[in-house]
C-alpha atoms as a PDB file:
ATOM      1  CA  UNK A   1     -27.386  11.962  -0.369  1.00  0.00           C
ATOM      2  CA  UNK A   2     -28.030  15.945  -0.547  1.00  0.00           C
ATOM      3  CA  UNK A   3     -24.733  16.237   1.485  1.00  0.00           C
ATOM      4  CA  UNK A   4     -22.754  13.822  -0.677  1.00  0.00           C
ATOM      5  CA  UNK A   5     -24.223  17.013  -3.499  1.00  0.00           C
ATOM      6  CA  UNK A   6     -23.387  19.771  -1.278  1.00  0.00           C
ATOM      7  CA  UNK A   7     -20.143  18.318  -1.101  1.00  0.00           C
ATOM      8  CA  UNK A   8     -19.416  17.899  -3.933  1.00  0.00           C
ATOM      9  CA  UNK A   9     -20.432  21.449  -5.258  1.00  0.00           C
ATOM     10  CA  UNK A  10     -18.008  22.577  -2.737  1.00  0.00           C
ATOM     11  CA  UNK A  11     -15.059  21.170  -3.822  1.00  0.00           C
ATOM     12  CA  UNK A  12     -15.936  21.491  -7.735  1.00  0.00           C
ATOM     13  CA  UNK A  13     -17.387  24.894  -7.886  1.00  0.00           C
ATOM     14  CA  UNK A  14     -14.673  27.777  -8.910  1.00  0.00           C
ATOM     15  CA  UNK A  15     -16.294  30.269  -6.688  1.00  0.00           C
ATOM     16  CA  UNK A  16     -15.406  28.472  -3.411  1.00  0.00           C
ATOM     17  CA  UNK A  17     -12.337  30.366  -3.146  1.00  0.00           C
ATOM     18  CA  UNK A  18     -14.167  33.953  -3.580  1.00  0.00           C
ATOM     19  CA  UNK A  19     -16.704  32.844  -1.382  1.00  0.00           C
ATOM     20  CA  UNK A  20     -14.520  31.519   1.392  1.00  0.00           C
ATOM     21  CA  UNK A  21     -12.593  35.452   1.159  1.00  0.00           C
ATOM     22  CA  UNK A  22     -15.933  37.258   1.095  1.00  0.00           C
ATOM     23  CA  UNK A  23     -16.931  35.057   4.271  1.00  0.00           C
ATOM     24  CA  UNK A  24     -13.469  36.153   5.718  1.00  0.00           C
ATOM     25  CA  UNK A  25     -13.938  39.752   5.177  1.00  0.00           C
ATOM     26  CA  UNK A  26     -17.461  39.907   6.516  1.00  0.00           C
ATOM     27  CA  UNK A  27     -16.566  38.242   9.715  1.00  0.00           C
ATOM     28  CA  UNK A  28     -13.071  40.704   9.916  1.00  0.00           C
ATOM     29  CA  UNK A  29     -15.690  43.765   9.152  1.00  0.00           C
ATOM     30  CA  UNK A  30     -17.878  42.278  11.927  1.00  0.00           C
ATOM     31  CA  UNK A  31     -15.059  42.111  14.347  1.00  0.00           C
ATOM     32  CA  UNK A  32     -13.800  45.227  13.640  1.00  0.00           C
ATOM     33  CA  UNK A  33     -17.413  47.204  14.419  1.00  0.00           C
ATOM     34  CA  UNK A  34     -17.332  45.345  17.937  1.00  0.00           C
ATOM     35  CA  UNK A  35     -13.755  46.710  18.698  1.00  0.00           C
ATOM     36  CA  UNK A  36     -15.058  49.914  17.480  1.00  0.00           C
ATOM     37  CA  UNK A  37     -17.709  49.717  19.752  1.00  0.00           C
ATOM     38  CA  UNK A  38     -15.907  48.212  22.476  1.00  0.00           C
ATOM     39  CA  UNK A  39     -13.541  51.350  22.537  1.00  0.00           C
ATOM     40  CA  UNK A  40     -16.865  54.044  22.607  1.00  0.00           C
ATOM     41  CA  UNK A  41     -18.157  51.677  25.379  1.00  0.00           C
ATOM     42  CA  UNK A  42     -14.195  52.455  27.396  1.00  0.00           C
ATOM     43  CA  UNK A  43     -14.363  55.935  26.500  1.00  0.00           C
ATOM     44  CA  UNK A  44     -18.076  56.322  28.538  1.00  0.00           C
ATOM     45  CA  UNK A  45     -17.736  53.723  31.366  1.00  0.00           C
ATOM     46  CA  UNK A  46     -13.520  53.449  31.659  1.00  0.00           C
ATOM     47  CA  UNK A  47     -13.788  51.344  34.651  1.00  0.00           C
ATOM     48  CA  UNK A  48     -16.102  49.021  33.406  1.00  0.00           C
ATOM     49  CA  UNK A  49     -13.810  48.940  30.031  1.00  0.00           C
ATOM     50  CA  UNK A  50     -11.084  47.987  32.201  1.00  0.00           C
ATOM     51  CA  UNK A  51     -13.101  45.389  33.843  1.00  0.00           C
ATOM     52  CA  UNK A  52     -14.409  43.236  30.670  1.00  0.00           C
ATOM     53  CA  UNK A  53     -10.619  43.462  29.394  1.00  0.00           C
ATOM     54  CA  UNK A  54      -8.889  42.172  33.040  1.00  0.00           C
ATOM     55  CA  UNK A  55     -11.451  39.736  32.772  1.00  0.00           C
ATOM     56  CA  UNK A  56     -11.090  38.622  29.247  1.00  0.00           C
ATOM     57  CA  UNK A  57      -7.239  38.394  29.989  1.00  0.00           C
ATOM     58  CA  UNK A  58      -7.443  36.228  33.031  1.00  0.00           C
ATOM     59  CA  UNK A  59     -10.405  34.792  32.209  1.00  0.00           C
ATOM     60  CA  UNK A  60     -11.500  33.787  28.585  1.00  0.00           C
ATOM     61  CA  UNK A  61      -7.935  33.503  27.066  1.00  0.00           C
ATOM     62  CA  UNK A  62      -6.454  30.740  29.578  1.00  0.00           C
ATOM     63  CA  UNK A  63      -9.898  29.142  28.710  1.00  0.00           C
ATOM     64  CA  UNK A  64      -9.431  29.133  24.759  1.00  0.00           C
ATOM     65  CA  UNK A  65      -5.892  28.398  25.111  1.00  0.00           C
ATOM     66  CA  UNK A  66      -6.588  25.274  27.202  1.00  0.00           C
ATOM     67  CA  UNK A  67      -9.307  24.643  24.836  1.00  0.00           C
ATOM     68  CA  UNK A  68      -7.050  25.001  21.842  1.00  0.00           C
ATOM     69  CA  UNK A  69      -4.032  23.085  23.715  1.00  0.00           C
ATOM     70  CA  UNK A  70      -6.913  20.251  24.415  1.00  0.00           C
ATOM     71  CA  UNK A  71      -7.810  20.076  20.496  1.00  0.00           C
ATOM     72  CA  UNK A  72      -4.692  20.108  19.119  1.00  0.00           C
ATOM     73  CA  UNK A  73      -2.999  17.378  21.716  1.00  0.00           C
ATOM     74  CA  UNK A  74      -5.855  15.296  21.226  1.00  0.00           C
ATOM     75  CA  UNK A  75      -5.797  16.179  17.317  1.00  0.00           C
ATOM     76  CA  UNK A  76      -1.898  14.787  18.064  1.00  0.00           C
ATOM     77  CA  UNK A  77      -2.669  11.836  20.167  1.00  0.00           C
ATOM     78  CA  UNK A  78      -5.179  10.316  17.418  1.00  0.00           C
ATOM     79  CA  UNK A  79      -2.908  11.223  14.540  1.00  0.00           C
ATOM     80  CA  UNK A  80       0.070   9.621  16.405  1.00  0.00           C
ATOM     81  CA  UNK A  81      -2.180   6.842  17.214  1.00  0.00           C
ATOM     82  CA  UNK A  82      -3.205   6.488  13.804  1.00  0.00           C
ATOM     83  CA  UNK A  83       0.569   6.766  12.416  1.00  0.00           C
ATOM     84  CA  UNK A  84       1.921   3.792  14.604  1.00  0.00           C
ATOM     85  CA  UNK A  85      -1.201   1.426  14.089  1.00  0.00           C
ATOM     86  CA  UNK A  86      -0.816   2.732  10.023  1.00  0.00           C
ATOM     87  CA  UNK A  87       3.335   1.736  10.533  1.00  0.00           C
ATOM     88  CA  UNK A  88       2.149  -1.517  12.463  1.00  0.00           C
ATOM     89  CA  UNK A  89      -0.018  -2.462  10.111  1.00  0.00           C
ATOM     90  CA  UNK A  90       2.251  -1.918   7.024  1.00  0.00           C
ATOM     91  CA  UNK A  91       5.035  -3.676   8.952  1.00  0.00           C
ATOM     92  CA  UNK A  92       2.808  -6.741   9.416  1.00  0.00           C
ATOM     93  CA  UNK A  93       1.982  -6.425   5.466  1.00  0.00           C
ATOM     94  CA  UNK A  94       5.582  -5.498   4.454  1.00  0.00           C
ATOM     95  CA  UNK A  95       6.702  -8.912   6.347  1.00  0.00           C
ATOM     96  CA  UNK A  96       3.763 -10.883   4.763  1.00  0.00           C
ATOM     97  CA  UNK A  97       4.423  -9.426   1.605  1.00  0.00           C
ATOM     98  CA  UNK A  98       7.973 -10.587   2.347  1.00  0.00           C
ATOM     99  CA  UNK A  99       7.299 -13.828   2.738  1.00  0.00           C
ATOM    100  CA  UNK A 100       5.128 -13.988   0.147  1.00  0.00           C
ATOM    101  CA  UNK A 101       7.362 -12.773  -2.496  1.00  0.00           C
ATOM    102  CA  UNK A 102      10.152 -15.313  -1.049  1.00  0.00           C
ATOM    103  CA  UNK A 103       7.251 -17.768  -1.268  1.00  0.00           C
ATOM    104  CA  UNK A 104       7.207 -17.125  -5.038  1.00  0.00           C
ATOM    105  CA  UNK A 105      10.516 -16.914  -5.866  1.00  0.00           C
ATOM    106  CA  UNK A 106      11.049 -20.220  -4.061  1.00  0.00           C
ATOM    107  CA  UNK A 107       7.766 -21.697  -6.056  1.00  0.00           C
ATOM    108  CA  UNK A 108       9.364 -20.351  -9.074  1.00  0.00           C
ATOM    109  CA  UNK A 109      12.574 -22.032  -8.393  1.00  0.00           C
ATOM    110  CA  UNK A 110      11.300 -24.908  -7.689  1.00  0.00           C
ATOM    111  CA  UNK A 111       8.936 -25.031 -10.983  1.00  0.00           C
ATOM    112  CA  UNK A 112      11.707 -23.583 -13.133  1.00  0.00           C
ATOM    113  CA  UNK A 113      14.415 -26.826 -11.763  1.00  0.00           C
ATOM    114  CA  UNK A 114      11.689 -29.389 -12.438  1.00  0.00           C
ATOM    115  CA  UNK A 115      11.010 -28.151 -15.748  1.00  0.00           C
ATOM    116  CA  UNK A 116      14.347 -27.871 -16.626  1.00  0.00           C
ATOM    117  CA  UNK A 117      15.146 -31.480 -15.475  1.00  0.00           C
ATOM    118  CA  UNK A 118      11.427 -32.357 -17.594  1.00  0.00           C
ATOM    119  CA  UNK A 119      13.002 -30.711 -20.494  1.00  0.00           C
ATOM    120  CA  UNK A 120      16.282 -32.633 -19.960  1.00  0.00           C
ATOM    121  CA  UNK A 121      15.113 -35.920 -19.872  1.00  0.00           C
ATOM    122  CA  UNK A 122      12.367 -34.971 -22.952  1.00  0.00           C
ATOM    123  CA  UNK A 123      15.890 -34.106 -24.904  1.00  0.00           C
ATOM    124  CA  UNK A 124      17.672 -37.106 -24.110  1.00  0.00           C
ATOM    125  CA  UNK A 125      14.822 -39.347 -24.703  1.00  0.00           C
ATOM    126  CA  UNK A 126      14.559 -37.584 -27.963  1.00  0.00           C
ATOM    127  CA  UNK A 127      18.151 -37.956 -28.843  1.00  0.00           C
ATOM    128  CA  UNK A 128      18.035 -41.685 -28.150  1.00  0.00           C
ATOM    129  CA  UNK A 129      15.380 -41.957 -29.972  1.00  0.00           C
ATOM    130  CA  UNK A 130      16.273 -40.264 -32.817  1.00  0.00           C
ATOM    131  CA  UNK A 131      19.443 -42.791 -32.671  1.00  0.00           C
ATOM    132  CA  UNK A 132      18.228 -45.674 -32.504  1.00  0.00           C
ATOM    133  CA  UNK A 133      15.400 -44.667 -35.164  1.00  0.00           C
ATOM    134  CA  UNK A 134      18.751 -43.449 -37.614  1.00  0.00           C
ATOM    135  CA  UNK A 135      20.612 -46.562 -36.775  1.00  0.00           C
ATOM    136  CA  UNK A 136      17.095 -48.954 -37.624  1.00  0.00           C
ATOM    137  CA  UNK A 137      17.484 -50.202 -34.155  1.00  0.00           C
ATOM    138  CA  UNK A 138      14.384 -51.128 -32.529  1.00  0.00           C
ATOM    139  CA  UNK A 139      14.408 -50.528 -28.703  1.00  0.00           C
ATOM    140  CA  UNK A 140      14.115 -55.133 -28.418  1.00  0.00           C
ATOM    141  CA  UNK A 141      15.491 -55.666 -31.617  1.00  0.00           C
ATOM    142  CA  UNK A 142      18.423 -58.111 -31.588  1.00  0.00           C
ATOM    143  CA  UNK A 143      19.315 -58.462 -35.119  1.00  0.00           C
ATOM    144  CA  UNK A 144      21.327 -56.031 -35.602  1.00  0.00           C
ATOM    145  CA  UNK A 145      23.931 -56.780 -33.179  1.00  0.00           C
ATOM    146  CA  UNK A 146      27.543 -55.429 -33.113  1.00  0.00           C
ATOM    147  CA  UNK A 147      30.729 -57.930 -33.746  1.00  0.00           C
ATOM    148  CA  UNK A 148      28.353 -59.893 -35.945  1.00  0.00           C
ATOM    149  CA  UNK A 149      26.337 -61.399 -33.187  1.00  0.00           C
ATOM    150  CA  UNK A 150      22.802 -62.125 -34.327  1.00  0.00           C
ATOM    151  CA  UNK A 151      19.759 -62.437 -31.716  1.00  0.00           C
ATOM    152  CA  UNK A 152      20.082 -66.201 -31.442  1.00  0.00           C
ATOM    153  CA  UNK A 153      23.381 -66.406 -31.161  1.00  0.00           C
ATOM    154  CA  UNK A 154      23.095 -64.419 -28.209  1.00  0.00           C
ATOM    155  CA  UNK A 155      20.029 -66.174 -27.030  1.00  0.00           C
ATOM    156  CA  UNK A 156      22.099 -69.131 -27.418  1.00  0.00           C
ATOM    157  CA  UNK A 157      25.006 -68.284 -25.829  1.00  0.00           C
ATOM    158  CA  UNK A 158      23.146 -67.441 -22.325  1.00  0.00           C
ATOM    159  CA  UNK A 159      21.488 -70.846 -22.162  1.00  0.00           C
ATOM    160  CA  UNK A 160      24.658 -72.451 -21.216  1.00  0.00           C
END
């Protein structure tokens, strides 16, 4: 929890910036007093000046370089790692989210042609209704019959 604070006050606190230079200049002043002393130390011993240098050239820079070649391939590695299982995995959500979406559209489709063919048949309904409601024309209603025929005629008529 106190480093969630710490944190925190880091990243919110104005003075991060001023501290981070003071920091830098403290550590460049510190460098600078071992150089300083580094070159008295070659001006009273020269061949053991010479020696720590050779050695620091052919020695201890191959080492940090293969140290900072080691870091930053393996800082490369992960992050390409990281990019093609981050590309993978929004591949395999881009294609479900394509599907998906083709899923809707298709359920959408599908809802808005039965509805329309609900709404069709409600309108028809309605207009025969309406009709035959104008007209007084029940839906088994024979008496009103056109060319004069009357339900029993009719009734009649297909008992032969």
């Amino acid at each position: 929890m106190s480093a969630d604070i710490e944190l925190h006050r880091i990243l919110f606190n104005e003075n991060w910036a001023d501290n981070f230079k003071q920091n830098a200049e403290r550590f460049l002043a510190y460098v600078e007093k071992l150089y300083a002393n580094y070159c008295a130390f070659t001006v009273k011993r020269p061949y053991l000046g010479l020696f720590f240098a050779i050695f620091i050239v052919f020695s201890a820079v191959p080492i940090l370089c293969y140290i900072v070649f080691l870091t930053v391939s393996t800082t490369v590695i992960i992050g390409g790692a990281l990019c093609l299982g981050l590309l993978i995995l929004s591949f395999i959500l881009g294609l479900a989210g394509l599907v998906f979406s083709i899923a809707l559209i298709c359920a959408f489709f599908s809802t808005c042609v039965v509805c329309f063919w609900v709404a069709l048949t409600l309108a028809i309904t309605r207009f025969i209704d309406g009709y035959l409601k104008t007209n007084s024309i029940g839906l088994f209603n024979f008496s009103k019959l056109p060319n004069g025929v009357n339900g029993d005629d009719r009734k009649r008529i297909y008992r032969c």
